[in-house]
N, C-alpha and C. Protein backbone atom coordinates (compact mmCIF):
# COMPACT_ATOMS: atom_id res chain seq x y z
N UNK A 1 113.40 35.02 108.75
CA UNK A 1 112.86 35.17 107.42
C UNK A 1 113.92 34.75 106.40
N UNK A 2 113.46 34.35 105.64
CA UNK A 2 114.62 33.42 104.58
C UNK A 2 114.21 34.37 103.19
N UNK A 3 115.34 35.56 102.76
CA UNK A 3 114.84 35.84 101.33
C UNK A 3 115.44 34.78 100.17
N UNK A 4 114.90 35.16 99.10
CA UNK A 4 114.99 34.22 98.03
C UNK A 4 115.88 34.75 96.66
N UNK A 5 116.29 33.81 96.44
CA UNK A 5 117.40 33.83 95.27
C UNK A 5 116.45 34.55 94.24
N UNK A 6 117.32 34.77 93.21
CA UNK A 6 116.43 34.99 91.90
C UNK A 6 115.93 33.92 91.23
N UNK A 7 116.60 32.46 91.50
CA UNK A 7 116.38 31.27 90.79
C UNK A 7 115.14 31.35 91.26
N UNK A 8 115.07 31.03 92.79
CA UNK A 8 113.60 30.62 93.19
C UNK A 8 112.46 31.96 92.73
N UNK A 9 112.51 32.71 92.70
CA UNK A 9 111.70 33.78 92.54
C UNK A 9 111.30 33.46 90.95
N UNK A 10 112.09 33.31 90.24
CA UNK A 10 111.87 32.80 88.89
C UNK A 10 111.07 31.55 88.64
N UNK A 11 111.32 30.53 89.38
CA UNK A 11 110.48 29.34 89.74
C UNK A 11 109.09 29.75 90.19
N UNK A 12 109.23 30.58 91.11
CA UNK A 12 107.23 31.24 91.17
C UNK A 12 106.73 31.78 90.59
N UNK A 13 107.38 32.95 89.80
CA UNK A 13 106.89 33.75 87.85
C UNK A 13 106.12 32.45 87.39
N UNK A 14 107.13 31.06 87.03
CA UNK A 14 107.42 30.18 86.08
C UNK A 14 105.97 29.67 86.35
N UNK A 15 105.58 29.53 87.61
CA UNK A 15 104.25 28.49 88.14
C UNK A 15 103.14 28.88 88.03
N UNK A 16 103.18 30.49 87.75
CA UNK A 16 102.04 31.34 87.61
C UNK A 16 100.97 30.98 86.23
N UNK A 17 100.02 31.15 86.04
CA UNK A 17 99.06 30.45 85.10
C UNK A 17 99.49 31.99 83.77
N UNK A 18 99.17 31.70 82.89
CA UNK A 18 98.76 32.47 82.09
C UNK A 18 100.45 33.34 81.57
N UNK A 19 100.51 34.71 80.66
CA UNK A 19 101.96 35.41 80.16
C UNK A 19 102.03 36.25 81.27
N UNK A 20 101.47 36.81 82.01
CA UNK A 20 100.78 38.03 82.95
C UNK A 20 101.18 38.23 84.28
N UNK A 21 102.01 38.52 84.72
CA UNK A 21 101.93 38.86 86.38
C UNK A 21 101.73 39.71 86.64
N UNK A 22 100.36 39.53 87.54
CA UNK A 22 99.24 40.91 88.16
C UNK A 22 100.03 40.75 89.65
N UNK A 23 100.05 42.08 90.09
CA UNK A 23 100.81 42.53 91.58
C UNK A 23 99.84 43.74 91.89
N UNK A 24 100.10 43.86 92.88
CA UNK A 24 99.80 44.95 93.63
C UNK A 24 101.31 45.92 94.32
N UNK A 25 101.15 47.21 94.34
CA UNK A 25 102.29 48.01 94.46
C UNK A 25 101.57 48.54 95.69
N UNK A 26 102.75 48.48 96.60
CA UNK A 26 101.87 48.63 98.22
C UNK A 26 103.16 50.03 99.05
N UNK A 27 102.63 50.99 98.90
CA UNK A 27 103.20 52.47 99.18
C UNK A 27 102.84 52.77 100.89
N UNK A 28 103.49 52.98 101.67
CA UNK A 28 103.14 53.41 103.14
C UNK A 28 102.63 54.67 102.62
N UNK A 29 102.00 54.97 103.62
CA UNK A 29 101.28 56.84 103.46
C UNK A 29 101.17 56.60 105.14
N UNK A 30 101.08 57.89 105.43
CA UNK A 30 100.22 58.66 107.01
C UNK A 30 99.44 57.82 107.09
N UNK A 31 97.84 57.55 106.74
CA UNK A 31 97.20 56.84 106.63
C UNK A 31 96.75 55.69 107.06
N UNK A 32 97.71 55.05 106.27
CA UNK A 32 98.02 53.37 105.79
C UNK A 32 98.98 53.46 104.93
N UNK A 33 98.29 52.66 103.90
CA UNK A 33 98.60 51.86 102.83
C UNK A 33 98.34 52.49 101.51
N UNK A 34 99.13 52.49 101.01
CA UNK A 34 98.54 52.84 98.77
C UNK A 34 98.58 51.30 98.33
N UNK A 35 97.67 51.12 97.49
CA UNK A 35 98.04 49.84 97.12
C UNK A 35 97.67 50.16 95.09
N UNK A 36 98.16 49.46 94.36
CA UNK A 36 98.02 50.05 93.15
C UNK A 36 98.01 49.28 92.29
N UNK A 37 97.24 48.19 91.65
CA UNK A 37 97.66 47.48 91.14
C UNK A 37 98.35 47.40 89.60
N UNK A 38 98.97 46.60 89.27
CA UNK A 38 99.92 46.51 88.24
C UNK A 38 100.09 44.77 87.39
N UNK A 39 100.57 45.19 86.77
CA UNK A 39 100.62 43.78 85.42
C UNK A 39 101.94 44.09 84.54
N UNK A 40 102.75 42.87 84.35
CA UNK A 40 104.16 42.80 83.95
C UNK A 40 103.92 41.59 83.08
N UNK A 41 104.53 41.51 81.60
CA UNK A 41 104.64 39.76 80.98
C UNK A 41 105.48 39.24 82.11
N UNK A 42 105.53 37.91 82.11
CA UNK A 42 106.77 37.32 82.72
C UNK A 42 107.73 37.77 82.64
N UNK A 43 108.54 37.92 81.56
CA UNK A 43 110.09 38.68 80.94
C UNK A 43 109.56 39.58 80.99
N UNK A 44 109.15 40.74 81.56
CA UNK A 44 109.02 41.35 81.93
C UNK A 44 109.30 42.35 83.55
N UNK A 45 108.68 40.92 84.16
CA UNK A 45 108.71 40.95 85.76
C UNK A 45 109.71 39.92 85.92
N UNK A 46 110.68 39.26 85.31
CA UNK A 46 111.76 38.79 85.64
C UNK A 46 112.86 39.81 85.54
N UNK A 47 112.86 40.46 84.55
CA UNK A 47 113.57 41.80 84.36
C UNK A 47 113.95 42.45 85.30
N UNK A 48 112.18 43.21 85.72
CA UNK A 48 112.32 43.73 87.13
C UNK A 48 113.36 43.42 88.20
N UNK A 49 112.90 42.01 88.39
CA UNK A 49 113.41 41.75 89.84
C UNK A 49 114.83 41.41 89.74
N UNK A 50 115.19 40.98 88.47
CA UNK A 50 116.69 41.11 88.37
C UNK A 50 117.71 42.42 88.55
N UNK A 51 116.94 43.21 87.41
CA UNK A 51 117.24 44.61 88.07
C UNK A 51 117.16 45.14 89.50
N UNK A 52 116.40 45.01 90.29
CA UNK A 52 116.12 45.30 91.16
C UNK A 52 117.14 44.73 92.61
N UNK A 53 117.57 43.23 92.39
CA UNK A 53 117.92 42.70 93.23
C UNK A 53 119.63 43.01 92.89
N UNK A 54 120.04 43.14 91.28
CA UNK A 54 121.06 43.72 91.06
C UNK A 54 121.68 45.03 91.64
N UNK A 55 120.42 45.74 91.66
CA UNK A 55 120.86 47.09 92.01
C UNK A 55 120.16 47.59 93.58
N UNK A 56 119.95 46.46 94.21
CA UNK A 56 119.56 46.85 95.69
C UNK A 56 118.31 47.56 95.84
N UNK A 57 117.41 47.86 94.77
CA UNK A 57 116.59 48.77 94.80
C UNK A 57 115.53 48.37 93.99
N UNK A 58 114.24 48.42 94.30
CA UNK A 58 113.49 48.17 93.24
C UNK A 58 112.55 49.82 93.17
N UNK A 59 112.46 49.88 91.60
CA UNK A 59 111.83 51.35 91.53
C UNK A 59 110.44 51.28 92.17
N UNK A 60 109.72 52.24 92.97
CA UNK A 60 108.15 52.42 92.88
C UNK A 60 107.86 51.77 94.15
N UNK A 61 108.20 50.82 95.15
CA UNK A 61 108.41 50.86 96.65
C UNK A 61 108.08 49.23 96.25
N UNK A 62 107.76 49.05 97.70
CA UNK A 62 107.28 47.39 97.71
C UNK A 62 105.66 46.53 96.41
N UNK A 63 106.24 45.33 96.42
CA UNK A 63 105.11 44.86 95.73
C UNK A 63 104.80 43.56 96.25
N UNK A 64 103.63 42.98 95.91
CA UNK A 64 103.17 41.70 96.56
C UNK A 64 102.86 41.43 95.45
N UNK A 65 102.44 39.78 95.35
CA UNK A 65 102.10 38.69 93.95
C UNK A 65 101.65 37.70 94.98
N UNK A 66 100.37 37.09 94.52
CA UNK A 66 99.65 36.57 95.16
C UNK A 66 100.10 35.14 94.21
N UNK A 67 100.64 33.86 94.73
CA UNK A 67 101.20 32.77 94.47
C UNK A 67 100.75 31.26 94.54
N UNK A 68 99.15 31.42 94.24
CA UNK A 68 97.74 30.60 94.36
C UNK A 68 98.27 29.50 94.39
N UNK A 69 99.49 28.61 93.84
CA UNK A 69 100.05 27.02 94.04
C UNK A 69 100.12 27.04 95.50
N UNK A 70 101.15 27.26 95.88
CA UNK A 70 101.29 27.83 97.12
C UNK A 70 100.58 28.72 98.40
N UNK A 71 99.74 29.01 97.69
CA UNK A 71 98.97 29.83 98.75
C UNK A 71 99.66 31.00 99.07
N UNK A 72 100.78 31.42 99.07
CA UNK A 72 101.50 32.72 99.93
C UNK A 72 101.82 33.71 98.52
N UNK A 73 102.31 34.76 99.25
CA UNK A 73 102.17 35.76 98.80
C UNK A 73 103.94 35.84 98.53
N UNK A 74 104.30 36.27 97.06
CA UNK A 74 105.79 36.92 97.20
C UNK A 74 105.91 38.48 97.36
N UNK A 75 107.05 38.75 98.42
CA UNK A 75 106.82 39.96 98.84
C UNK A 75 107.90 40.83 98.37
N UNK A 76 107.84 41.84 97.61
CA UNK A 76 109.67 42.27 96.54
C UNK A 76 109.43 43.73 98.11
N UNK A 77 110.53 44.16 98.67
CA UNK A 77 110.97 45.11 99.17
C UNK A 77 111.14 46.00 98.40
N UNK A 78 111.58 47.29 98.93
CA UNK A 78 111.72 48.86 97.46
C UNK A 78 113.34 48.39 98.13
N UNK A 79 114.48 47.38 98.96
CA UNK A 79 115.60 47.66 98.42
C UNK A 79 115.84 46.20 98.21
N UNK A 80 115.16 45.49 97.25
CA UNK A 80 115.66 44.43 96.31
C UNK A 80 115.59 42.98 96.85
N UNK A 81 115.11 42.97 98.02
CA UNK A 81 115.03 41.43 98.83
C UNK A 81 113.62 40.87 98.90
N UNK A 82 113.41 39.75 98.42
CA UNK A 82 112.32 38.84 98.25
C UNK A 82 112.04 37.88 99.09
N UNK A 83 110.32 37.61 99.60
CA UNK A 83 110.03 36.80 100.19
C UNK A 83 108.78 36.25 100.38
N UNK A 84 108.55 34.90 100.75
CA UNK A 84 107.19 34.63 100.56
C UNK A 84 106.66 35.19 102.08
N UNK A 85 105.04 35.42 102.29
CA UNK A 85 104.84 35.02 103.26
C UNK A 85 103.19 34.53 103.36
């Protein structure tokens, strides 16, 4: 698995249509899955993941972003490492 810089992660924000990045926040439970969805401006969700990848941690657990140029999905970990799949 190859994670991704912040450059590139910024390059897939950048490609996204519209000010808006809609995600989904994806929580393990007993269960399954929580999934929750969520919405960030761009500078917003660049923020995030800077923070996040700065500080090894991203708050609120894993998130997915669905990356329609591409077809794949970017996947943020809850400790700061990014990836498509």
């Amino acid at each position: 698995m190859k994670y991704l810089s912040r450059d590139e992660i910024y390059e897939l924000i950048n490609s996204l249509d519209g000010e808006d990045v809609n995600y989904e926040r994806v929580r393990p439970h007993n269960k399954g899955e929580i999934r929750t969805p969520g919405s960030k401006t761009k500078t917003e969700f660049k923020r995030f993941i800077a923070d996040a990848i700065e500080e090894e941690h991203q708050l609120g657990g894993d998130i997915e972003v669905l990356i329609p140029s591409i077809n794949k999905v970017l996947v943020g970990h809850h400790d700061g490492l990014y990836w498509l799949e």
